[in-house]
C-alpha atoms as a PDB file:
ATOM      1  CA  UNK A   1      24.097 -11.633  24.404  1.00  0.00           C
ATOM      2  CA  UNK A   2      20.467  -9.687  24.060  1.00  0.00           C
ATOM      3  CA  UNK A   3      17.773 -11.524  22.601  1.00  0.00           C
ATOM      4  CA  UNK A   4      17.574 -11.205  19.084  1.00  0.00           C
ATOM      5  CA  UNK A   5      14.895  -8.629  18.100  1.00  0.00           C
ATOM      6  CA  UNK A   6      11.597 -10.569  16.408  1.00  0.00           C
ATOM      7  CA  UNK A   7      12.302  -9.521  12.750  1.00  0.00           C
ATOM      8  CA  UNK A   8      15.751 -10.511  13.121  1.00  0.00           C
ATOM      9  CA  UNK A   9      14.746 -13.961  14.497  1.00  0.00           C
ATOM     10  CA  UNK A  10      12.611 -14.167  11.542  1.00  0.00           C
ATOM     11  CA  UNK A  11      15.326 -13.518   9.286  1.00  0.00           C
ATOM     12  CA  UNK A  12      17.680 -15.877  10.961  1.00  0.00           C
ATOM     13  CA  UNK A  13      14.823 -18.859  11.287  1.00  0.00           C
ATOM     14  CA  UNK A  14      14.264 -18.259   7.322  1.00  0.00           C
ATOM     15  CA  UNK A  15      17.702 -18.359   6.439  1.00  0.00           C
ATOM     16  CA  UNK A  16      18.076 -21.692   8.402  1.00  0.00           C
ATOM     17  CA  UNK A  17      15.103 -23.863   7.215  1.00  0.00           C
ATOM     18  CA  UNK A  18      16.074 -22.369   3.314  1.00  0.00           C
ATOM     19  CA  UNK A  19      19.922 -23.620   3.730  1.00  0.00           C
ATOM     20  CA  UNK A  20      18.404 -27.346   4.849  1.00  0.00           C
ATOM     21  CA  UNK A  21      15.296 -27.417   2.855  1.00  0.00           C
ATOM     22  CA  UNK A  22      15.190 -25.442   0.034  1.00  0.00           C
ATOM     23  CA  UNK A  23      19.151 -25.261  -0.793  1.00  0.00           C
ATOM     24  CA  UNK A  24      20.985 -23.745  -3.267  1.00  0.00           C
ATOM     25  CA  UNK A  25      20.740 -23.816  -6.638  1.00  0.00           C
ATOM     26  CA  UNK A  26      22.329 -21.756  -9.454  1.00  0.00           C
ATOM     27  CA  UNK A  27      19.665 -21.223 -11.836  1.00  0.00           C
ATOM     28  CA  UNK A  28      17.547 -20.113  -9.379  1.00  0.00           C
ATOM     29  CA  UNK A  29      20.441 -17.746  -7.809  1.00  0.00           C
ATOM     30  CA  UNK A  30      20.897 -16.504 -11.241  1.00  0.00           C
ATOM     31  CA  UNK A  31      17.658 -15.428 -12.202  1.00  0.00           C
ATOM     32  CA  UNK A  32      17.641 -13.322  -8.688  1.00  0.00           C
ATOM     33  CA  UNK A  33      20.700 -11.454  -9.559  1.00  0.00           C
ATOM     34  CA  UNK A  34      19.943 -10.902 -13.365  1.00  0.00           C
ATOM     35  CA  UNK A  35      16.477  -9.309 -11.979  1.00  0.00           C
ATOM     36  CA  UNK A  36      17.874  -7.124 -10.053  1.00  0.00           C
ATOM     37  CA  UNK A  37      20.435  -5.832 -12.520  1.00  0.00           C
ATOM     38  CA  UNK A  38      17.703  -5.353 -14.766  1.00  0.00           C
ATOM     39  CA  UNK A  39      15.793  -3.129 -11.842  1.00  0.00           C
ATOM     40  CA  UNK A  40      13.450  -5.621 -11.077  1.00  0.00           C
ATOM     41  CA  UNK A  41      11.520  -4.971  -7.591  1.00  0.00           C
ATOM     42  CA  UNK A  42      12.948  -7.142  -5.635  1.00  0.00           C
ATOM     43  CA  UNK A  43       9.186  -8.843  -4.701  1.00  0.00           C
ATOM     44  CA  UNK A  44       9.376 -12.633  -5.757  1.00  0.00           C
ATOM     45  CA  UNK A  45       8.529 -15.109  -3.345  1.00  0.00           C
ATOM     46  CA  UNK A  46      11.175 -16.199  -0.976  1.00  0.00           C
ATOM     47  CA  UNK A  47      12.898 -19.569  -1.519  1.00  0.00           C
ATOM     48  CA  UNK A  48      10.704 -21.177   0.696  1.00  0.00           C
ATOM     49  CA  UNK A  49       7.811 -20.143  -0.233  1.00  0.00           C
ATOM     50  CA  UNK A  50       8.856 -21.260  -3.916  1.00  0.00           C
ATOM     51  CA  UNK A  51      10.072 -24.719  -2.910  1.00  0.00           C
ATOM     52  CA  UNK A  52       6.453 -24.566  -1.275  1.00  0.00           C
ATOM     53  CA  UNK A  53       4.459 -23.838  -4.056  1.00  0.00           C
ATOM     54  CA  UNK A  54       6.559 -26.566  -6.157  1.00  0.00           C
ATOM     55  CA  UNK A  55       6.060 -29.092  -3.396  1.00  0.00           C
ATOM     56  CA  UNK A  56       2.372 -28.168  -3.477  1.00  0.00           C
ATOM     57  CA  UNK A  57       2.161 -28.721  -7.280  1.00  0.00           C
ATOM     58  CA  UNK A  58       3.876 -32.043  -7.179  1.00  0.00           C
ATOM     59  CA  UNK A  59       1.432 -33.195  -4.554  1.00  0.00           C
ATOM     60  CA  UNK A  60      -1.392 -32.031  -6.703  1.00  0.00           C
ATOM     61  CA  UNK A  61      -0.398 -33.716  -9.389  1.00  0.00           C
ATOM     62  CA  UNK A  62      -0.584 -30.441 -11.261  1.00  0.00           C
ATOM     63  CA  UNK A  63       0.012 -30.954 -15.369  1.00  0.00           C
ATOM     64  CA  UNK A  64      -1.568 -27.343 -16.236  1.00  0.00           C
ATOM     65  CA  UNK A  65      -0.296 -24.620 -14.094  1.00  0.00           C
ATOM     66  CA  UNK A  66      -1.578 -21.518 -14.686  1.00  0.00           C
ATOM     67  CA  UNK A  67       0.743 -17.885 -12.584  1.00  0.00           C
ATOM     68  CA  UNK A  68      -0.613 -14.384 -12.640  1.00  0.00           C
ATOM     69  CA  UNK A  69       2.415 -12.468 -12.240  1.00  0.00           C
ATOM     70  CA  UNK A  70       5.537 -13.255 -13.578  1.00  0.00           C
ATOM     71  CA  UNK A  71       8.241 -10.593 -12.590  1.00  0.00           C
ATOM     72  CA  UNK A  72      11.627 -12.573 -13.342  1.00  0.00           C
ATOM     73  CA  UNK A  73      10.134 -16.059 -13.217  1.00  0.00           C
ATOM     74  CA  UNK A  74      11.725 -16.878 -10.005  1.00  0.00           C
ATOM     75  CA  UNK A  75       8.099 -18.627  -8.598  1.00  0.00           C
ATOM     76  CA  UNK A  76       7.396 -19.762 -12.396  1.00  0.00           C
ATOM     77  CA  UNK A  77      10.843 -22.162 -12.545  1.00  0.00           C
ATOM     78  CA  UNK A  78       9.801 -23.506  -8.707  1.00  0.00           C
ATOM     79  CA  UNK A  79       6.414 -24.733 -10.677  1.00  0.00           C
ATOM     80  CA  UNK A  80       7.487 -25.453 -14.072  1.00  0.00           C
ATOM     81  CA  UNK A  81      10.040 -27.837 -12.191  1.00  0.00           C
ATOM     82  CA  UNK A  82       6.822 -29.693 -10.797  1.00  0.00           C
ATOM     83  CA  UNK A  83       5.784 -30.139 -13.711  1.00  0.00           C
ATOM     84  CA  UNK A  84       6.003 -33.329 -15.627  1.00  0.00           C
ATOM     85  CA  UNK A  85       7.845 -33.874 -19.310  1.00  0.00           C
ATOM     86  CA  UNK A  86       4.293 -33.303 -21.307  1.00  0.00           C
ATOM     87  CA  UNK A  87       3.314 -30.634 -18.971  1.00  0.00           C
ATOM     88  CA  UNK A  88       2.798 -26.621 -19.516  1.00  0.00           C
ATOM     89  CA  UNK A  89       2.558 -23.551 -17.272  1.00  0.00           C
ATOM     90  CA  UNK A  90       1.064 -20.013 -19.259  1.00  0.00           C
ATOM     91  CA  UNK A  91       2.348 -17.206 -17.233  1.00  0.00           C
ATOM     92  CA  UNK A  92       1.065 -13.795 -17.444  1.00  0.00           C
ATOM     93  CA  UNK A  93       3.328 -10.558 -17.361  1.00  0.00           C
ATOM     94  CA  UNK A  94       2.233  -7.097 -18.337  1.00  0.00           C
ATOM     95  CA  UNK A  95       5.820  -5.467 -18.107  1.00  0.00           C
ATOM     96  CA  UNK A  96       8.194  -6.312 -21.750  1.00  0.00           C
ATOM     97  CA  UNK A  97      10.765  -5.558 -19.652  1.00  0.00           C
ATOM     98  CA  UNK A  98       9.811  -8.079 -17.078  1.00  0.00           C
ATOM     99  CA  UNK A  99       8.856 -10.342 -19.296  1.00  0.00           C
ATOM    100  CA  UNK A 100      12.226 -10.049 -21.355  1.00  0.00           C
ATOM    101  CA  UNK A 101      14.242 -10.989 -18.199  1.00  0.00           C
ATOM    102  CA  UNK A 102      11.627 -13.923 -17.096  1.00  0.00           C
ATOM    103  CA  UNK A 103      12.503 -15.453 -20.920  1.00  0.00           C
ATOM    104  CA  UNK A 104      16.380 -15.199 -20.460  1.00  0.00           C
ATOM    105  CA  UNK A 105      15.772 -16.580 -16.450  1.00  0.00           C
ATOM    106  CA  UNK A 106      13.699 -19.191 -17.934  1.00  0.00           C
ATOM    107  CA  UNK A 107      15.934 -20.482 -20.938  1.00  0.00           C
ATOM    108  CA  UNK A 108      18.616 -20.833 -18.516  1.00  0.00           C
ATOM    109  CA  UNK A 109      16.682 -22.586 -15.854  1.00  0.00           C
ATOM    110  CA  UNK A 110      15.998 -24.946 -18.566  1.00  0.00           C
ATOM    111  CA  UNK A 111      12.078 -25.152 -18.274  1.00  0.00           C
ATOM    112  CA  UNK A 112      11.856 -23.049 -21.671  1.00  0.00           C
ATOM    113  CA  UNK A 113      10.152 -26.256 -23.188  1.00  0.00           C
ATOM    114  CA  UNK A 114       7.131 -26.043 -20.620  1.00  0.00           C
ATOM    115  CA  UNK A 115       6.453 -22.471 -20.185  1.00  0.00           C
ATOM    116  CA  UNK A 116       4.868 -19.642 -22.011  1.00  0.00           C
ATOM    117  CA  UNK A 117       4.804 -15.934 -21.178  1.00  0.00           C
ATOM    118  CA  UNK A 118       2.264 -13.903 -22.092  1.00  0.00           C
ATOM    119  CA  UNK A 119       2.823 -10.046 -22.269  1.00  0.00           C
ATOM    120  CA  UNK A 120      -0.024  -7.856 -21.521  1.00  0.00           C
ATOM    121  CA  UNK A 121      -2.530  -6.991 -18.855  1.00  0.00           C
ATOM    122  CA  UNK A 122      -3.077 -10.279 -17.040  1.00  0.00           C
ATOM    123  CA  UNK A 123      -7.212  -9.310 -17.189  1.00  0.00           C
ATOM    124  CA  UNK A 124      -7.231  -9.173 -20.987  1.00  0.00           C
ATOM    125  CA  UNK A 125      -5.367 -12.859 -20.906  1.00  0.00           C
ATOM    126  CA  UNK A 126      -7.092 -14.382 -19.254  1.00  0.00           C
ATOM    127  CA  UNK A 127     -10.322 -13.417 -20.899  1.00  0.00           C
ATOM    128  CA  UNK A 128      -7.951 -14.449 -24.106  1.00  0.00           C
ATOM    129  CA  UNK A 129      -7.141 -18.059 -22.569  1.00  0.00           C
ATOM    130  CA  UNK A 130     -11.095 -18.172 -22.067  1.00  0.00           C
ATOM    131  CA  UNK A 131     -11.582 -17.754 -25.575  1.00  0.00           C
ATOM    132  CA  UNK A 132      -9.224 -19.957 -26.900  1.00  0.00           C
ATOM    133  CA  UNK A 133     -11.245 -22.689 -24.560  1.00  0.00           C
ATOM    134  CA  UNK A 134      -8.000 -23.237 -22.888  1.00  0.00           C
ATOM    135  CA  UNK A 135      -7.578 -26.569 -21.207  1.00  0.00           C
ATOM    136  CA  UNK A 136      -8.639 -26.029 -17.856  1.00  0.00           C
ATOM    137  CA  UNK A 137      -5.595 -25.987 -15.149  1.00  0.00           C
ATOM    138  CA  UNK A 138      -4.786 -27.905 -12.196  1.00  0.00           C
ATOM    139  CA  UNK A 139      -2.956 -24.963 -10.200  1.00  0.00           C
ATOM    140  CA  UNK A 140      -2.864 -21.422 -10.698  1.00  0.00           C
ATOM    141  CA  UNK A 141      -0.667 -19.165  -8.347  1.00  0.00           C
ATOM    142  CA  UNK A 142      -1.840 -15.261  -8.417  1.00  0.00           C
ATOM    143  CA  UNK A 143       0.842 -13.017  -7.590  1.00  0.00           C
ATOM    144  CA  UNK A 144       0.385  -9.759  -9.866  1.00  0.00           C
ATOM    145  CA  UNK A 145      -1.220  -6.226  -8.711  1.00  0.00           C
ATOM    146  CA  UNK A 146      -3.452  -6.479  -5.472  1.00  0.00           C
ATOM    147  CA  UNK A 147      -6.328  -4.403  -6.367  1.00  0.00           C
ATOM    148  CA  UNK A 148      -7.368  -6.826  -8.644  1.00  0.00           C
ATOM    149  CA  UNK A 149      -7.352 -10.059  -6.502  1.00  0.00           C
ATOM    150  CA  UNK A 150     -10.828 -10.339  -6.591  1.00  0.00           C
ATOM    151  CA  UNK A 151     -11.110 -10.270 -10.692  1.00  0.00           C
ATOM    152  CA  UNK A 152      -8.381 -12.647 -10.661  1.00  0.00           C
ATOM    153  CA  UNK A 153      -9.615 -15.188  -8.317  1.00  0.00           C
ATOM    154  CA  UNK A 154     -12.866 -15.134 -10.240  1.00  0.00           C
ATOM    155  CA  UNK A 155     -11.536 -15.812 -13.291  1.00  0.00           C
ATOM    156  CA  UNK A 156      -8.941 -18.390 -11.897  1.00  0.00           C
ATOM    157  CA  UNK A 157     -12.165 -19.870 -10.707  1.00  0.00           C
ATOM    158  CA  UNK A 158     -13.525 -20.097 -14.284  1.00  0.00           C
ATOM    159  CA  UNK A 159     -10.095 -21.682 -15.813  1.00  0.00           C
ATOM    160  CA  UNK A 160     -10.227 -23.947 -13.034  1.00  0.00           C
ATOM    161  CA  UNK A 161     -11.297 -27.354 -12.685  1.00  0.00           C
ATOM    162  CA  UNK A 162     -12.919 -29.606  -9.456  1.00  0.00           C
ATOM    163  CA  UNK A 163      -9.558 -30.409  -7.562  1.00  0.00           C
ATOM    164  CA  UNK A 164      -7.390 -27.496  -8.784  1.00  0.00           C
ATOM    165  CA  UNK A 165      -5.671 -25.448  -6.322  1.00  0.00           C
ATOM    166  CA  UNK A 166      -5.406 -21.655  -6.186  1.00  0.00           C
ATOM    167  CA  UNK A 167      -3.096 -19.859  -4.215  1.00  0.00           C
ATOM    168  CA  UNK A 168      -3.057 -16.464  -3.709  1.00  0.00           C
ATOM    169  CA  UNK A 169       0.295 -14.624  -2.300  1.00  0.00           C
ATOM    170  CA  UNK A 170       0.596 -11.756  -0.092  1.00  0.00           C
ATOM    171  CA  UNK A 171      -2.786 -11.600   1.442  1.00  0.00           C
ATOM    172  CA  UNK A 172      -2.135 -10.374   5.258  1.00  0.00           C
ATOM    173  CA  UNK A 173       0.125  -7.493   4.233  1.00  0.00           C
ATOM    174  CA  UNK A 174       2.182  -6.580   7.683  1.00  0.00           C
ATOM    175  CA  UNK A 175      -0.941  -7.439   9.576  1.00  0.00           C
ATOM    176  CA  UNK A 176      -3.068  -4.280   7.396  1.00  0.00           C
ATOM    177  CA  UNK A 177      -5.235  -6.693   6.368  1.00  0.00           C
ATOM    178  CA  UNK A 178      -7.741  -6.365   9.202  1.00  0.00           C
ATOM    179  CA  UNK A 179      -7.892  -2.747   8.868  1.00  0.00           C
ATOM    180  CA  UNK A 180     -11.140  -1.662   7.509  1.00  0.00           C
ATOM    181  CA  UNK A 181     -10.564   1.680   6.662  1.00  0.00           C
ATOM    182  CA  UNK A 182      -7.187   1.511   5.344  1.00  0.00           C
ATOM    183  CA  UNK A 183      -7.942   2.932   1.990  1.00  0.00           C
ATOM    184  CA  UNK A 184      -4.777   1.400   0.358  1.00  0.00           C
ATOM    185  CA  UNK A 185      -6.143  -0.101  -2.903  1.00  0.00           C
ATOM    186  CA  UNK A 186      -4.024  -2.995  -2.500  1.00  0.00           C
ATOM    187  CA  UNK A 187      -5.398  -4.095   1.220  1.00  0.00           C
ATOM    188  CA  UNK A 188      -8.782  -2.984   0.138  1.00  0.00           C
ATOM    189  CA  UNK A 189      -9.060  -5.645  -3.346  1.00  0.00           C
ATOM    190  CA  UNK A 190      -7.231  -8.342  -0.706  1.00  0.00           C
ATOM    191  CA  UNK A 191     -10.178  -7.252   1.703  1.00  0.00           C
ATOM    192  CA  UNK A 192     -12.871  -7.944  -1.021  1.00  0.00           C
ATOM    193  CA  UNK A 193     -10.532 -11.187  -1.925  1.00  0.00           C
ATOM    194  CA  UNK A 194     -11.348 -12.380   1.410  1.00  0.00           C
ATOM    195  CA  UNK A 195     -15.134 -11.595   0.925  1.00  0.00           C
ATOM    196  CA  UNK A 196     -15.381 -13.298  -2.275  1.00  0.00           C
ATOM    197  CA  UNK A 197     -13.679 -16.566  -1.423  1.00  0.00           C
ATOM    198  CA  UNK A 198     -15.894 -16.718   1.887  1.00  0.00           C
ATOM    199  CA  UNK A 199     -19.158 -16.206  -0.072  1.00  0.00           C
ATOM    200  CA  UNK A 200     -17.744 -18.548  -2.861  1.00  0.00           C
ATOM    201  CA  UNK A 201     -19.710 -22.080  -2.761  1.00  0.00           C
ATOM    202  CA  UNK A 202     -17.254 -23.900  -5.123  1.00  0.00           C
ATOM    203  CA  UNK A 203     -13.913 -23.572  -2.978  1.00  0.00           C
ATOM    204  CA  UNK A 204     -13.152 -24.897  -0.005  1.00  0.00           C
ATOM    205  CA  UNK A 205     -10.411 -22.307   1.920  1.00  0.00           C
ATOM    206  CA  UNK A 206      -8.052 -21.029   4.176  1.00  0.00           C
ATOM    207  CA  UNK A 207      -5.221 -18.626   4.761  1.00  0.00           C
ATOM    208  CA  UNK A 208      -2.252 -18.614   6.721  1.00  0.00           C
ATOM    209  CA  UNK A 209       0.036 -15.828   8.354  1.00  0.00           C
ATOM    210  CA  UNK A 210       3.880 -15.807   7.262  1.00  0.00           C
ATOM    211  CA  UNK A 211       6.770 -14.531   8.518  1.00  0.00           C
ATOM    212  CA  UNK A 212      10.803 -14.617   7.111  1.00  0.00           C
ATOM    213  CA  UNK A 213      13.195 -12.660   5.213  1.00  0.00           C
ATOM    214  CA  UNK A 214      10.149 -10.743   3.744  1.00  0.00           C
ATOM    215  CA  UNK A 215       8.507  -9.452   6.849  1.00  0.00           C
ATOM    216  CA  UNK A 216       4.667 -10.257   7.780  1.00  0.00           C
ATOM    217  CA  UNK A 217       2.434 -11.293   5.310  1.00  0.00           C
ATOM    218  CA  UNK A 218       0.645 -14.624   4.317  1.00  0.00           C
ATOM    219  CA  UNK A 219      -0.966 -16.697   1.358  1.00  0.00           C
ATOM    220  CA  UNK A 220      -4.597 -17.747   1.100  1.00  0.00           C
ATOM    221  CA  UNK A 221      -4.923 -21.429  -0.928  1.00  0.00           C
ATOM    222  CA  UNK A 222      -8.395 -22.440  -2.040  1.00  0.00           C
ATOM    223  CA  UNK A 223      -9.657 -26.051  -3.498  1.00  0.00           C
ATOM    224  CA  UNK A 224     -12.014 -25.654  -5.815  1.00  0.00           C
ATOM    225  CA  UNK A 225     -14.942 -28.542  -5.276  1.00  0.00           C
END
């Protein structure tokens, strides 16, 4: 038998630390299959990454979670499942249609009670939440369009508190990432994501390289001090 080629190993490894660690579960299942019957991209994070994210939210301690980019709620029930009984997670969508099929996903996860979509560009949210002198958040997951990673972090910086945690997804981007004159908008914003965070005395971070069932890529987490 030939080796296995690498993104087949990648696959395979994937497949086998989700089946131990991150299991099945049916609501989960069925909010992947009702997004893509709707004609959802088929971008949410993979079931390790989202038992990831919820693990890191439990070990944060996280009450107010705060997700830029909803798509069909798949990451937002790992977090709202972190979260405890009096807790609440705002996530932003700008798609209705999205956000339609992240409210059905949602109601039958059974996290309804903790979560709130809101519909609309996520920039013109969050300068809402800013107004409303929302409470600030303990963890706040960006996952939305990657041009404006750098708008986002800075304002997840300004709805954050000392101790929150900010991950951002998708951040390496088949290896592009180190690619200087790539002049795709979404590798130059996670460029200038980079930039910002580095020159940014409030957080302490890092970033990490990822491979799986969704290729190359990689999230960057932050503390904020």
């Amino acid at each position: 038998m030939g080796k296995a080629a690498p993104q087949d190993r990648w696959i395979e490894v994937d497949r086998y630390v989700s089946d131990h660690l991150a299991g099945q579960d049916n609501a989960l299942n069925a909010a992947l299959v009702a997004s893509t019957r709707a004609g959802l991209p088929t971008i949410e994070v993979s079931p390790n990454m989202g038992k990831f994210l919820h693990l890191l939210a439990l070990v944060r301690g996280a009450r107010r979670i705060l997700e830029i980019g909803t798509l069909g709620a798949y990451s937002t029930i790992w977090l709202a499942r972190a979260l405890p009984a009096d807790g609440r997670l705002i996530t932003l969508e700008v798609s209705p249609h999205h956000a339609e099929v992240a409210r059905a996903n949602i109601v039958r996860a059974g996290v309804a009670q903790v979560v709130e979509i809101r519909v609309g560009p996520a920039l013109e949210s969050l300068a809402q939440l800013e107004r409303e002198g929302a409470e600030r958040f303990d963890f706040i997951f960006i996952d939305a369009d990657k041009p404006n990673n750098p708008a986002y972090f800075g304002w997840a910086l300004k709805l954050a508190r000392p101790g929150t945690v900010i991950v951002v997804d998708n951040v390496v981007r088949d290896g592009e990432i180190v690619d200087a004159g790539n002049k795709d908008p979404a590798i130059q914003g996670t460029r200038r994501l980079f930039e910002v965070m580095a020159a940014e005395p409030r957080v302490t971070a890092t970033a990490l390289q990822v491979v799986g069932g969704k290729g190359y890529d990689g999230f960057a987490m932050a503390l904020v001090n």
